[in-house]
PDB file of N, CA and C in Angstrom:
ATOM      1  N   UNK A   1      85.002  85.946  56.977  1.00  0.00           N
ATOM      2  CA  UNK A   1      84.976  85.885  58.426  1.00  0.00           C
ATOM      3  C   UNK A   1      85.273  87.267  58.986  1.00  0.00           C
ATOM      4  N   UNK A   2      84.106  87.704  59.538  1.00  0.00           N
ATOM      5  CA  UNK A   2      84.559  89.299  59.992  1.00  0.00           C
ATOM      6  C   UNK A   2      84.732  88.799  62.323  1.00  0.00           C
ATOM      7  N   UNK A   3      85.646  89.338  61.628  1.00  0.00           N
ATOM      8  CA  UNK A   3      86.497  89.414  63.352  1.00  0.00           C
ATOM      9  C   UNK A   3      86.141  90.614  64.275  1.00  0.00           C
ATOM     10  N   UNK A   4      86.285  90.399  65.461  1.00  0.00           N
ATOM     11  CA  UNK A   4      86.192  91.719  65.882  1.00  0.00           C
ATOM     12  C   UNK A   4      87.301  92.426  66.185  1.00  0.00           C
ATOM     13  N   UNK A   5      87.235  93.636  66.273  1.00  0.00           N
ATOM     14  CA  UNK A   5      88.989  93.883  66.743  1.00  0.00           C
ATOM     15  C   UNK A   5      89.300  93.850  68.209  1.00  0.00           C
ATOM     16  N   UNK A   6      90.563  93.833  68.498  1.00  0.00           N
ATOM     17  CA  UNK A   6      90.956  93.493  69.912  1.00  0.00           C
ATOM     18  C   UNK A   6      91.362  94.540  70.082  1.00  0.00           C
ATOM     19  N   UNK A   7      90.522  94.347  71.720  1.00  0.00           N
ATOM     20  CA  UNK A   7      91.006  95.655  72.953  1.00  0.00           C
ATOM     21  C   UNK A   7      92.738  96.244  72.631  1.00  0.00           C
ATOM     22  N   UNK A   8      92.694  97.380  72.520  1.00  0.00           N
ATOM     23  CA  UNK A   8      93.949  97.745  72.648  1.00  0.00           C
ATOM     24  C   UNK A   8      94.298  98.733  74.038  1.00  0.00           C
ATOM     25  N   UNK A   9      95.218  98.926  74.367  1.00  0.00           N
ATOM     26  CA  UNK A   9      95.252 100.088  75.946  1.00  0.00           C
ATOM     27  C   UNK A   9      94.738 101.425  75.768  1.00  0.00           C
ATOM     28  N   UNK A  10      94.550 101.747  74.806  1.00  0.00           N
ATOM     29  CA  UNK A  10      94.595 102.744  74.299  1.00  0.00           C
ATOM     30  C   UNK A  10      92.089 102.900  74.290  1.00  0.00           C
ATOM     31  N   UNK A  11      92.255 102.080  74.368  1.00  0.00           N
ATOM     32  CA  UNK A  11      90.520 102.200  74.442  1.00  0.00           C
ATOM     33  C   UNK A  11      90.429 102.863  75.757  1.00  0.00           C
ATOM     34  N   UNK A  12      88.934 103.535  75.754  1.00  0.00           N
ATOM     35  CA  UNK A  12      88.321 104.247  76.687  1.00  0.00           C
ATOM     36  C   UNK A  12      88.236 103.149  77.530  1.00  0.00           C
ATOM     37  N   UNK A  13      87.154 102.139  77.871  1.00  0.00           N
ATOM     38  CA  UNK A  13      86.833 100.679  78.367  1.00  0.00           C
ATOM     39  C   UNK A  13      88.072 100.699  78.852  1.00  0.00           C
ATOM     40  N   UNK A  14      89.487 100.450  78.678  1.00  0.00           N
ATOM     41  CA  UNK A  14      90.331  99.377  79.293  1.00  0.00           C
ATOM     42  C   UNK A  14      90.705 100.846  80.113  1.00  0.00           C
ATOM     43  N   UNK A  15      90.721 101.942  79.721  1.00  0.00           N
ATOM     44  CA  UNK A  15      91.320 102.817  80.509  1.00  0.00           C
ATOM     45  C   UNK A  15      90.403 102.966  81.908  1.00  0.00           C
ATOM     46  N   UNK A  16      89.437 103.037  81.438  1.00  0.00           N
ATOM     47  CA  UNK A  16      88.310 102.914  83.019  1.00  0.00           C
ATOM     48  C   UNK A  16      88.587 102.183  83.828  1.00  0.00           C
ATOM     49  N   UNK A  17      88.980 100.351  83.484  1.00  0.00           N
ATOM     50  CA  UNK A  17      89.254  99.660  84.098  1.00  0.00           C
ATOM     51  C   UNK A  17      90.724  99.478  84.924  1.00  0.00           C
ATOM     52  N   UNK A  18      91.684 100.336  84.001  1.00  0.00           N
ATOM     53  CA  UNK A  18      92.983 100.572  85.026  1.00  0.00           C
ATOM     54  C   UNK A  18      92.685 101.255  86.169  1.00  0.00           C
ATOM     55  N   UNK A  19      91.872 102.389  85.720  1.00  0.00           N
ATOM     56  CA  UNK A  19      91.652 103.093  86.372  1.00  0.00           C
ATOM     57  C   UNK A  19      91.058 102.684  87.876  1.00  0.00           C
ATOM     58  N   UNK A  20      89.665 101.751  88.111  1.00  0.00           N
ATOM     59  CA  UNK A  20      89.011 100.896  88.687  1.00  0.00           C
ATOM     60  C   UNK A  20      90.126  99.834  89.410  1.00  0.00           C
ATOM     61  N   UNK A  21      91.114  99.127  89.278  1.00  0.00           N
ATOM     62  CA  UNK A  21      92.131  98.532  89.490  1.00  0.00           C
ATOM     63  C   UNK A  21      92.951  99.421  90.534  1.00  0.00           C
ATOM     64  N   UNK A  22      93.272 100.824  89.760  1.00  0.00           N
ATOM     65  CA  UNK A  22      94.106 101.659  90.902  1.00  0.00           C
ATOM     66  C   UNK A  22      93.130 102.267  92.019  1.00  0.00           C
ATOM     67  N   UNK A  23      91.989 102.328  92.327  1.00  0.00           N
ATOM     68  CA  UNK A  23      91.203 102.192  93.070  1.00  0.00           C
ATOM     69  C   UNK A  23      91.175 101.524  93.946  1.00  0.00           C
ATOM     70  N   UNK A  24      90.886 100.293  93.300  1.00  0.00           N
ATOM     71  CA  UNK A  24      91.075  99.118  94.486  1.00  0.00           C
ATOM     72  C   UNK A  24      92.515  99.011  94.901  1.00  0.00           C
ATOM     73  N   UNK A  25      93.520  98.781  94.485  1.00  0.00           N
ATOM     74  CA  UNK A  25      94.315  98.872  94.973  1.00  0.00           C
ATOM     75  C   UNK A  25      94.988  99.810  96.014  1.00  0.00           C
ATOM     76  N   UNK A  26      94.617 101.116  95.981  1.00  0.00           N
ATOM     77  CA  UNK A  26      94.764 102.330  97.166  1.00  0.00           C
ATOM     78  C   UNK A  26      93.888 101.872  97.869  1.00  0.00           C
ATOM     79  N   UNK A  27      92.291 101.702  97.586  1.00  0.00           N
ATOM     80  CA  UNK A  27      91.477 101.604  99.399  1.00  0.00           C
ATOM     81  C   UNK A  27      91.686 100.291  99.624  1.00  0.00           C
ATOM     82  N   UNK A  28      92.153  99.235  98.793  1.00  0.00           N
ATOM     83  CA  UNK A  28      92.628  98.094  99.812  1.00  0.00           C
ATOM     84  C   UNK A  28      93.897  97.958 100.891  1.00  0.00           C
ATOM     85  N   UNK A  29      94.860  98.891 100.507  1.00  0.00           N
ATOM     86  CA  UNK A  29      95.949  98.917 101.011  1.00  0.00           C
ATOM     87  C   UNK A  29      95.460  99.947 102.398  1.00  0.00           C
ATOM     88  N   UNK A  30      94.556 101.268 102.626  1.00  0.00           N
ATOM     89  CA  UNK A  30      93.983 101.439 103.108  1.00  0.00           C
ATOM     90  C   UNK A  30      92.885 100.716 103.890  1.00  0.00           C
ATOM     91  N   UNK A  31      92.214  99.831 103.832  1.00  0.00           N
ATOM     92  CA  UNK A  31      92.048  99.087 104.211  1.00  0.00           C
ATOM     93  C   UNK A  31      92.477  98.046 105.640  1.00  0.00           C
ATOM     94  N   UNK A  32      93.230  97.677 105.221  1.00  0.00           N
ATOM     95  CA  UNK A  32      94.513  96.994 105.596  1.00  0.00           C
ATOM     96  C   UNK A  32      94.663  97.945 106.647  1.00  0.00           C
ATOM     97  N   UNK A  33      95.102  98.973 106.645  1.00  0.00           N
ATOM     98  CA  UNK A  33      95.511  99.725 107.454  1.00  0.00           C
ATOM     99  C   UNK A  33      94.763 100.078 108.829  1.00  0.00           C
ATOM    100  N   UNK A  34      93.162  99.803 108.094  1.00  0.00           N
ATOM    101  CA  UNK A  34      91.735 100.244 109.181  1.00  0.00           C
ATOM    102  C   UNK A  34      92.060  99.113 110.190  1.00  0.00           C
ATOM    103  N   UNK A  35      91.926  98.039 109.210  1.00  0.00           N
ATOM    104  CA  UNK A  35      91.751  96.671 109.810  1.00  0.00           C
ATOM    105  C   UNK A  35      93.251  96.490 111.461  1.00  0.00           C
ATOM    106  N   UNK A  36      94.172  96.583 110.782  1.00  0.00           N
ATOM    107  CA  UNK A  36      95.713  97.038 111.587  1.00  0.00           C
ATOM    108  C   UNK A  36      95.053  97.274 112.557  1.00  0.00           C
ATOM    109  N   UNK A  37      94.638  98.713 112.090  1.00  0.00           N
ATOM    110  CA  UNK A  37      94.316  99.770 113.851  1.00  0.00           C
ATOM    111  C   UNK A  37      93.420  99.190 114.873  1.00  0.00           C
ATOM    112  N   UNK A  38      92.238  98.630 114.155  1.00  0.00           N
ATOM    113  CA  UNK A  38      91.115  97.297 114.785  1.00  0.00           C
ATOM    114  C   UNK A  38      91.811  96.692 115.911  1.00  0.00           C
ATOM    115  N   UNK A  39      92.761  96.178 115.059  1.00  0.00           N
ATOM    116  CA  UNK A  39      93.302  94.623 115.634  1.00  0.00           C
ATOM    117  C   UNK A  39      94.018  95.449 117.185  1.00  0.00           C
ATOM    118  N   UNK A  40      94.974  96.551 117.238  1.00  0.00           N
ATOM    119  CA  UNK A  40      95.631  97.188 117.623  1.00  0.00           C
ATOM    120  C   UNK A  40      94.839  97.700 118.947  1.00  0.00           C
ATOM    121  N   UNK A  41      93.686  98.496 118.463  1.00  0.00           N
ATOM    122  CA  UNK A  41      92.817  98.649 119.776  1.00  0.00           C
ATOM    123  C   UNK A  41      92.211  97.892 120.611  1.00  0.00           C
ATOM    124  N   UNK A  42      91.860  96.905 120.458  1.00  0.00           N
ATOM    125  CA  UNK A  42      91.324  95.561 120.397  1.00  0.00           C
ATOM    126  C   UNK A  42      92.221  94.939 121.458  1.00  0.00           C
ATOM    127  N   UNK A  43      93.294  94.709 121.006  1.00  0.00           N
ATOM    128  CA  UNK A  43      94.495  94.331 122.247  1.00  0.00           C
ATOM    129  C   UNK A  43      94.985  95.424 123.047  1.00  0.00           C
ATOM    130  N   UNK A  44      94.917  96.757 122.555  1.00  0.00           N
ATOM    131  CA  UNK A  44      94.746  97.722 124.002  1.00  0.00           C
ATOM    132  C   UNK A  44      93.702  97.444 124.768  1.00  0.00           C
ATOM    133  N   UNK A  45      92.978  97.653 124.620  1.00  0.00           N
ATOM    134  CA  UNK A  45      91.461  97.461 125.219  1.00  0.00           C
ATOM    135  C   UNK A  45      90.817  96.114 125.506  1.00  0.00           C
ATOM    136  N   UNK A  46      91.532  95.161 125.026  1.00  0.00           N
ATOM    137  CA  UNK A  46      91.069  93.382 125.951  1.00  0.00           C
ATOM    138  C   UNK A  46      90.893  93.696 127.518  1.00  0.00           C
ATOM    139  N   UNK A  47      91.769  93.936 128.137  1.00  0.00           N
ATOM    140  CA  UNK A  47      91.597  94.019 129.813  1.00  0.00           C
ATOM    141  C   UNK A  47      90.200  94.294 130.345  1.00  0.00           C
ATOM    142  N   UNK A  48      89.874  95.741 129.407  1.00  0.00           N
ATOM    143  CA  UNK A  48      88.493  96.369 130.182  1.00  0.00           C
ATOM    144  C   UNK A  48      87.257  95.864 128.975  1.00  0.00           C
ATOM    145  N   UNK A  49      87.700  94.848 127.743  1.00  0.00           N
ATOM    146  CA  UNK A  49      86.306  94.340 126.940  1.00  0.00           C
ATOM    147  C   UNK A  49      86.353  92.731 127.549  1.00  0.00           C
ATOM    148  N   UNK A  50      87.333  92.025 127.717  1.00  0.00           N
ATOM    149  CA  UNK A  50      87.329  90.785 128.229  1.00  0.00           C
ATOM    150  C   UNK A  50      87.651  89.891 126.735  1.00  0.00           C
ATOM    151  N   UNK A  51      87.509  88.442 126.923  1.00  0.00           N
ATOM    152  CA  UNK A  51      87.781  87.891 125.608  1.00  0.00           C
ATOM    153  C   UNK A  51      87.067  88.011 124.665  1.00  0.00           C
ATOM    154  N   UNK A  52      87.789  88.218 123.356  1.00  0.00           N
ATOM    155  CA  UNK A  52      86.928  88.330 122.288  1.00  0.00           C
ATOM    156  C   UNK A  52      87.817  87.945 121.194  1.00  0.00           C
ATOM    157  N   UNK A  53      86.749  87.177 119.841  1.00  0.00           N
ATOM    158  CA  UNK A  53      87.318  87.045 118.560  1.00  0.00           C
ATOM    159  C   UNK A  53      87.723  88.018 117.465  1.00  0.00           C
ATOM    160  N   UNK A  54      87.584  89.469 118.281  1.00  0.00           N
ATOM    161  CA  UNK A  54      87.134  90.931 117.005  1.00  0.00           C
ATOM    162  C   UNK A  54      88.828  90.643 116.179  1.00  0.00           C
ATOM    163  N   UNK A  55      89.355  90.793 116.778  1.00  0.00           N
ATOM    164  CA  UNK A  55      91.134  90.905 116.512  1.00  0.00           C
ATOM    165  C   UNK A  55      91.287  90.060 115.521  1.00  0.00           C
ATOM    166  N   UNK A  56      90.843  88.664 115.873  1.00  0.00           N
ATOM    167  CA  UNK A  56      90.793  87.360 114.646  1.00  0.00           C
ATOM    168  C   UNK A  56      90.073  87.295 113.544  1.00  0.00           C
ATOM    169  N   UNK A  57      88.670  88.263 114.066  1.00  0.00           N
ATOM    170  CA  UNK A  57      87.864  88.522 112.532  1.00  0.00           C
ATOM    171  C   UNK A  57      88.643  89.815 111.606  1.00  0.00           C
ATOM    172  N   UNK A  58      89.433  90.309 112.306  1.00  0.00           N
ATOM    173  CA  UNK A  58      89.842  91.555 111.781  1.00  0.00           C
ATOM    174  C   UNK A  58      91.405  91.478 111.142  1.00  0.00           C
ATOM    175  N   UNK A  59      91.413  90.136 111.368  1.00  0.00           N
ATOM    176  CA  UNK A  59      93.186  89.827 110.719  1.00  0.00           C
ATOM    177  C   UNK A  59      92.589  88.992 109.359  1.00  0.00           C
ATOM    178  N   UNK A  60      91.265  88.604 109.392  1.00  0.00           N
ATOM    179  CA  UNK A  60      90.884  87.628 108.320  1.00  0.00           C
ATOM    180  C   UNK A  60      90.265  88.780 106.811  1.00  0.00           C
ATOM    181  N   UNK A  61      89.785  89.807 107.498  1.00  0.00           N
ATOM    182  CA  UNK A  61      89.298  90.970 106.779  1.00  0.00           C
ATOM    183  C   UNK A  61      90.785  91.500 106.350  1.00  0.00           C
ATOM    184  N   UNK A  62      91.648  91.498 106.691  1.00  0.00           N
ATOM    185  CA  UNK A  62      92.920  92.426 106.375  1.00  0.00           C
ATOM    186  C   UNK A  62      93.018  91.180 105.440  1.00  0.00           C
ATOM    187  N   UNK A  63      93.487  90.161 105.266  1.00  0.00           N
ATOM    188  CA  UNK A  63      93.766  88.884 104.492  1.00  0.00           C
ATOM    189  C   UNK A  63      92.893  89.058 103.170  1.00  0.00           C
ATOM    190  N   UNK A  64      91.684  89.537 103.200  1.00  0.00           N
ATOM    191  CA  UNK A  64      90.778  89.622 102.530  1.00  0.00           C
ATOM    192  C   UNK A  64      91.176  91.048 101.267  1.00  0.00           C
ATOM    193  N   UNK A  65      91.737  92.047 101.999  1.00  0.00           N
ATOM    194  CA  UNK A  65      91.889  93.106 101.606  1.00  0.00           C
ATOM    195  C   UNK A  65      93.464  92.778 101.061  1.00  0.00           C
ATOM    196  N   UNK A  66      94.212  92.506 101.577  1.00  0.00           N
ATOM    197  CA  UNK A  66      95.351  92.097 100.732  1.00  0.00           C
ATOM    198  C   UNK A  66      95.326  91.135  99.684  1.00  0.00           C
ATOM    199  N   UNK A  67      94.456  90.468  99.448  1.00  0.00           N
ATOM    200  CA  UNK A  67      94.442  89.665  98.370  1.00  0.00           C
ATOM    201  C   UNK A  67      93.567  90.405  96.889  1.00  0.00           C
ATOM    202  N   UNK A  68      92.698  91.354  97.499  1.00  0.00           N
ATOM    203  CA  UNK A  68      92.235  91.895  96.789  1.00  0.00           C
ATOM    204  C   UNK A  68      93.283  93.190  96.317  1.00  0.00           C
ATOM    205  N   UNK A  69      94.103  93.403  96.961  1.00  0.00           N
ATOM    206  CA  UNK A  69      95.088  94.540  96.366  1.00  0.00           C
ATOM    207  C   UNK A  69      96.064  94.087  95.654  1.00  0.00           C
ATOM    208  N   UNK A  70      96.688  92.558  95.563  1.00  0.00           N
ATOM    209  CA  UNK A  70      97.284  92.046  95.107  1.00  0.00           C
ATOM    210  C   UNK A  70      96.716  91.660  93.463  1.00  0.00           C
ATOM    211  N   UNK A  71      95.856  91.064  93.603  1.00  0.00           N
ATOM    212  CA  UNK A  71      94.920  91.053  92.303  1.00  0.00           C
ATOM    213  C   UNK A  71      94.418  92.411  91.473  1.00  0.00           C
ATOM    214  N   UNK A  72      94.651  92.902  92.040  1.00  0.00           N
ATOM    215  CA  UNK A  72      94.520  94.580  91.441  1.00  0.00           C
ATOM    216  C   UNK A  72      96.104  94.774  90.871  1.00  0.00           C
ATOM    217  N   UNK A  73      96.723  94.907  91.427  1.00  0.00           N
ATOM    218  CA  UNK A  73      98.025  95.234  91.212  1.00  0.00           C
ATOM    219  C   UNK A  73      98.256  94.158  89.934  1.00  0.00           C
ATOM    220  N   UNK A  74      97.903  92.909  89.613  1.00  0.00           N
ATOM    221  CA  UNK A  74      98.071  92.098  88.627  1.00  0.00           C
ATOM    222  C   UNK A  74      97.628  92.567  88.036  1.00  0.00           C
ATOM    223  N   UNK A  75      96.208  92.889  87.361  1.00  0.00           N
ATOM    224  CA  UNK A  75      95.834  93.361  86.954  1.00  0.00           C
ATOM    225  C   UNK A  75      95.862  95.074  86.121  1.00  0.00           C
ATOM    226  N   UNK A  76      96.754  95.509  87.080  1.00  0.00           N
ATOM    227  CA  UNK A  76      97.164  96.543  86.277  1.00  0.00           C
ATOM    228  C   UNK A  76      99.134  96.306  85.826  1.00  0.00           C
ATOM    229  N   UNK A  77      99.087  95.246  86.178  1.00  0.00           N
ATOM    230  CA  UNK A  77     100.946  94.941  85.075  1.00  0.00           C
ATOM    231  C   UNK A  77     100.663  93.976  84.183  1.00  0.00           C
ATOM    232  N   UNK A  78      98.851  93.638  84.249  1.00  0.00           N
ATOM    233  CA  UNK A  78      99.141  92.867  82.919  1.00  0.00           C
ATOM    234  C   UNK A  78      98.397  93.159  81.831  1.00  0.00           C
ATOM    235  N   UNK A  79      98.020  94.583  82.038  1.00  0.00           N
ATOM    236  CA  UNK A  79      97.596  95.170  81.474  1.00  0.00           C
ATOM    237  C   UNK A  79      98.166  95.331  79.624  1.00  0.00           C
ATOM    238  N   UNK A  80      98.962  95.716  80.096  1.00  0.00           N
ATOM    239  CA  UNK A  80      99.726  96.119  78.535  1.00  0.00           C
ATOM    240  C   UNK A  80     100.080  94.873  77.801  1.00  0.00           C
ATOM    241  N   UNK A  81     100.238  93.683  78.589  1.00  0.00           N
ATOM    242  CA  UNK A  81     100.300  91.781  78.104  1.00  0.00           C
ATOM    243  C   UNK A  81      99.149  91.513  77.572  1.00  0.00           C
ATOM    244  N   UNK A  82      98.249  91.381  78.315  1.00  0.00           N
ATOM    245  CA  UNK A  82      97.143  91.002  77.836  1.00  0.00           C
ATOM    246  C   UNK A  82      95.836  91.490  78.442  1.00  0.00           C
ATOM    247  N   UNK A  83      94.873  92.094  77.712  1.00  0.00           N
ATOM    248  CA  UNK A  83      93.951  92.443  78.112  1.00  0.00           C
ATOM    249  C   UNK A  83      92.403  91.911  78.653  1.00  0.00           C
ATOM    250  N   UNK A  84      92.329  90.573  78.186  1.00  0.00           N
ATOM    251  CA  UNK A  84      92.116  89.400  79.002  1.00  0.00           C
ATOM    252  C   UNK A  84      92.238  88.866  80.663  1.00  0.00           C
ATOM    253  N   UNK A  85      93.444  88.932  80.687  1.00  0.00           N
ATOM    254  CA  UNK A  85      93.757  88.344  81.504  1.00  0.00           C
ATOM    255  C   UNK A  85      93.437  89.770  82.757  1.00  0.00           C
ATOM    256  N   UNK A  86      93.949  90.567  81.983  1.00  0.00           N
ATOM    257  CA  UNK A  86      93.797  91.816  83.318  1.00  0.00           C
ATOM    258  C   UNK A  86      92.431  92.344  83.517  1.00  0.00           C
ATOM    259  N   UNK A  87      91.874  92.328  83.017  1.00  0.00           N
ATOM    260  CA  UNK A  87      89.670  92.203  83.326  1.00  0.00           C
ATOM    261  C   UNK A  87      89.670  90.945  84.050  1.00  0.00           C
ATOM    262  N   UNK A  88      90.203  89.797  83.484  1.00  0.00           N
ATOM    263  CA  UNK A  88      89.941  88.772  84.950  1.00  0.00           C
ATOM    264  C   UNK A  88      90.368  89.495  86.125  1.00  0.00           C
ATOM    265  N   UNK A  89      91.809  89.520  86.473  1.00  0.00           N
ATOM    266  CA  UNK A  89      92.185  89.966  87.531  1.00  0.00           C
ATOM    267  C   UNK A  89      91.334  90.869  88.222  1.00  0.00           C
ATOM    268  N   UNK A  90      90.783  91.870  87.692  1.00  0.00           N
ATOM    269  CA  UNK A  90      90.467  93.479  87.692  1.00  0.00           C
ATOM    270  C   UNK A  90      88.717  93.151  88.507  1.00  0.00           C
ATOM    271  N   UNK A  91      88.227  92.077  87.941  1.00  0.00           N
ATOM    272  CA  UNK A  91      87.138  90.871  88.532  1.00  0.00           C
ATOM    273  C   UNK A  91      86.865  90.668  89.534  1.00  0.00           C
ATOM    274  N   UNK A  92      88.121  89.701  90.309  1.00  0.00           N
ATOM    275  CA  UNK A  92      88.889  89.237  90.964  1.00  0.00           C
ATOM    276  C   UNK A  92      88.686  89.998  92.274  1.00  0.00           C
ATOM    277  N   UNK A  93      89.788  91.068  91.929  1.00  0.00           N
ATOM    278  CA  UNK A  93      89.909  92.264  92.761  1.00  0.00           C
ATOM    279  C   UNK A  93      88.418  92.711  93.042  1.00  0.00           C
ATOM    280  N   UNK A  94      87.751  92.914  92.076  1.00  0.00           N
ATOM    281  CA  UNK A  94      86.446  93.500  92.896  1.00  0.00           C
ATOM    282  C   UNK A  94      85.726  92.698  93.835  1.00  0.00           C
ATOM    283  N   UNK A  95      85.615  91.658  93.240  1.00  0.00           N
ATOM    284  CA  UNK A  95      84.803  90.637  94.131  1.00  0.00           C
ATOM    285  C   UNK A  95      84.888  90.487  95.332  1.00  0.00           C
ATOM    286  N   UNK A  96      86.429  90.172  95.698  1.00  0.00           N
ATOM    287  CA  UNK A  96      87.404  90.016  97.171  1.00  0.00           C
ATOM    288  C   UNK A  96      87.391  91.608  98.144  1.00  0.00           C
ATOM    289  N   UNK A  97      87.610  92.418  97.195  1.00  0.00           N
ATOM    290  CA  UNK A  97      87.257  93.939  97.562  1.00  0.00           C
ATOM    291  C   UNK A  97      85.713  94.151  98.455  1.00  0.00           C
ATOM    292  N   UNK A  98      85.084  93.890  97.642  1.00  0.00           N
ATOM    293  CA  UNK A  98      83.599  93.866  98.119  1.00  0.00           C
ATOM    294  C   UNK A  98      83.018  92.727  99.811  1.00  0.00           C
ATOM    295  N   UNK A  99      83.895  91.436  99.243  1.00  0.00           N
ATOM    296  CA  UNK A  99      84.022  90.589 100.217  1.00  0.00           C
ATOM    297  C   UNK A  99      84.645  90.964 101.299  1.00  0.00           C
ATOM    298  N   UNK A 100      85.521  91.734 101.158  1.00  0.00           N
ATOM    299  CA  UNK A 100      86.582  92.316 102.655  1.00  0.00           C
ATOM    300  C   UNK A 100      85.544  93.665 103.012  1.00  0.00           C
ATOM    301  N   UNK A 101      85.456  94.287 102.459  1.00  0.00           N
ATOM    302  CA  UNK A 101      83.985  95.701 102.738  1.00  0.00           C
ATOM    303  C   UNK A 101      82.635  95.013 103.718  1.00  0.00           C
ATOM    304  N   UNK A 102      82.231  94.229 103.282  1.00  0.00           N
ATOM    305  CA  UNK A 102      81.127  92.976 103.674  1.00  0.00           C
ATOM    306  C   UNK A 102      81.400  92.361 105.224  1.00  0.00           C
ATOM    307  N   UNK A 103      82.569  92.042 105.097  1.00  0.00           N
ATOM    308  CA  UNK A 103      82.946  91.615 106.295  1.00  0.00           C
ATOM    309  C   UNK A 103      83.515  92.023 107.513  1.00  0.00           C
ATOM    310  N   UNK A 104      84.292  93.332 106.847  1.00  0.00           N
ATOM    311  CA  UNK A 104      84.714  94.169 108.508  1.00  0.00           C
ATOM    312  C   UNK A 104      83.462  94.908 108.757  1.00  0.00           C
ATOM    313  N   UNK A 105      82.394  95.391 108.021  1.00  0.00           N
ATOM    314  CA  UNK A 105      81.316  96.103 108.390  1.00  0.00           C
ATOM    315  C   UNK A 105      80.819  94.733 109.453  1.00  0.00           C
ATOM    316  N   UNK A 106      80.625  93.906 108.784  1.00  0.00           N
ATOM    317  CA  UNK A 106      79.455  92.819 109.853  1.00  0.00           C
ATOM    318  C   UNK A 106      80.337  92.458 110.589  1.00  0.00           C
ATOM    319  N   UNK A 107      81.592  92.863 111.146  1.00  0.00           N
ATOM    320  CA  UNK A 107      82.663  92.465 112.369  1.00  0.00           C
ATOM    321  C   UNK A 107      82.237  93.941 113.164  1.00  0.00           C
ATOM    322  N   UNK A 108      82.501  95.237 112.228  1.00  0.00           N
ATOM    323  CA  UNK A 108      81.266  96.283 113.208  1.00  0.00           C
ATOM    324  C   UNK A 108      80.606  96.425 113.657  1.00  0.00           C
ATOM    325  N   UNK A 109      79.383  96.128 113.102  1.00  0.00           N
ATOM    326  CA  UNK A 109      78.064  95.576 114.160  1.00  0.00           C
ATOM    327  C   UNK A 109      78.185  94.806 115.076  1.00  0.00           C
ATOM    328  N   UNK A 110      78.920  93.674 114.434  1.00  0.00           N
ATOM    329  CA  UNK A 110      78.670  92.546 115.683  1.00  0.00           C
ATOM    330  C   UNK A 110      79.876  93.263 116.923  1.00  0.00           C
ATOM    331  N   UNK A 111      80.801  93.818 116.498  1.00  0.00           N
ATOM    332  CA  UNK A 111      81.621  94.160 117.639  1.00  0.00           C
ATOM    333  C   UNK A 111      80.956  95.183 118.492  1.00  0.00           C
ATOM    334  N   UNK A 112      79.851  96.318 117.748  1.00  0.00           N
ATOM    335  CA  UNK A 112      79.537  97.487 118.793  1.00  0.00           C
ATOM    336  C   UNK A 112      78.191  96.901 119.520  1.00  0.00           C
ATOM    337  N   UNK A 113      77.459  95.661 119.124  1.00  0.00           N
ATOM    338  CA  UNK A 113      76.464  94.669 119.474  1.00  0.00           C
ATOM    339  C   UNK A 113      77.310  93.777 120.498  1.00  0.00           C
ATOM    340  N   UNK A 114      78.243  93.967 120.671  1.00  0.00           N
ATOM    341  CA  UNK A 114      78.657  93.073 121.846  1.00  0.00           C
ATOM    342  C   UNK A 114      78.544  91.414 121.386  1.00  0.00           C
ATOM    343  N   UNK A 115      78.292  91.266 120.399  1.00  0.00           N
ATOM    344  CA  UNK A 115      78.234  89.989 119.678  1.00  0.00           C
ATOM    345  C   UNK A 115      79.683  88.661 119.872  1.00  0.00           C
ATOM    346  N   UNK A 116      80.890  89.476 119.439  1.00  0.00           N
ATOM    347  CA  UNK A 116      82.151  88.803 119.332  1.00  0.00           C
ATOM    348  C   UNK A 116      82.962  89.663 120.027  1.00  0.00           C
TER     349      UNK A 116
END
């Protein structure tokens, strides 16, 4: 029975992927931060835009981005546990990453479209 050998930390592959992990994890937390300022101007500026949902799409995009930084951050402490489990995470994180990117852009448009 020939086995294969298992990922160790020490591989190129898993190092890319920490790497990819601390990525997401800085521009999500960044992120977060865009989204903040959104929400922030948004309620300066209600008086002279009138009602709008931008603030509410833009607290759901921050939600989006924190979950994806959180899953990153797993992903890189479970790294050295198991290397399995932290490519899921590392997954995870991208997916939700991409999903929060996806969605404050189309809260952009629709906000400079006068949409929401």
């Amino acid at each position: 029975m020939d086995q294969e050998p298992k990922a160790t930390i020490s591989d190129p592959e898993s190092a890319i992927e920490r790497d990819l992990s601390r990525h997401i994890l800085s521009a999500s937390a960044v992120m977060i931060g865009v989204c903040t300022t959104l929400i922030g101007l948004v309620k300066v500026a209600k008086p002279h835009l009138g009602q709008g949902h931008v603030s509410e799409y833009a607290g759901l995009a921050a939600l989006l981005f924190l979950l994806s930084a959180l899953t990153s951050y797993l992903s890189i402490r479970c790294a050295n546990a198991n290397l399995a489990i932290s490519r899921t995470f590392e997954r995870i994180a991208d997916a939700i990453f991409l999903g929060g990117l996806i969605a404050i852009s189309v809260i952009a448009i629709f906000f400079a479209f006068e949409v929401i």
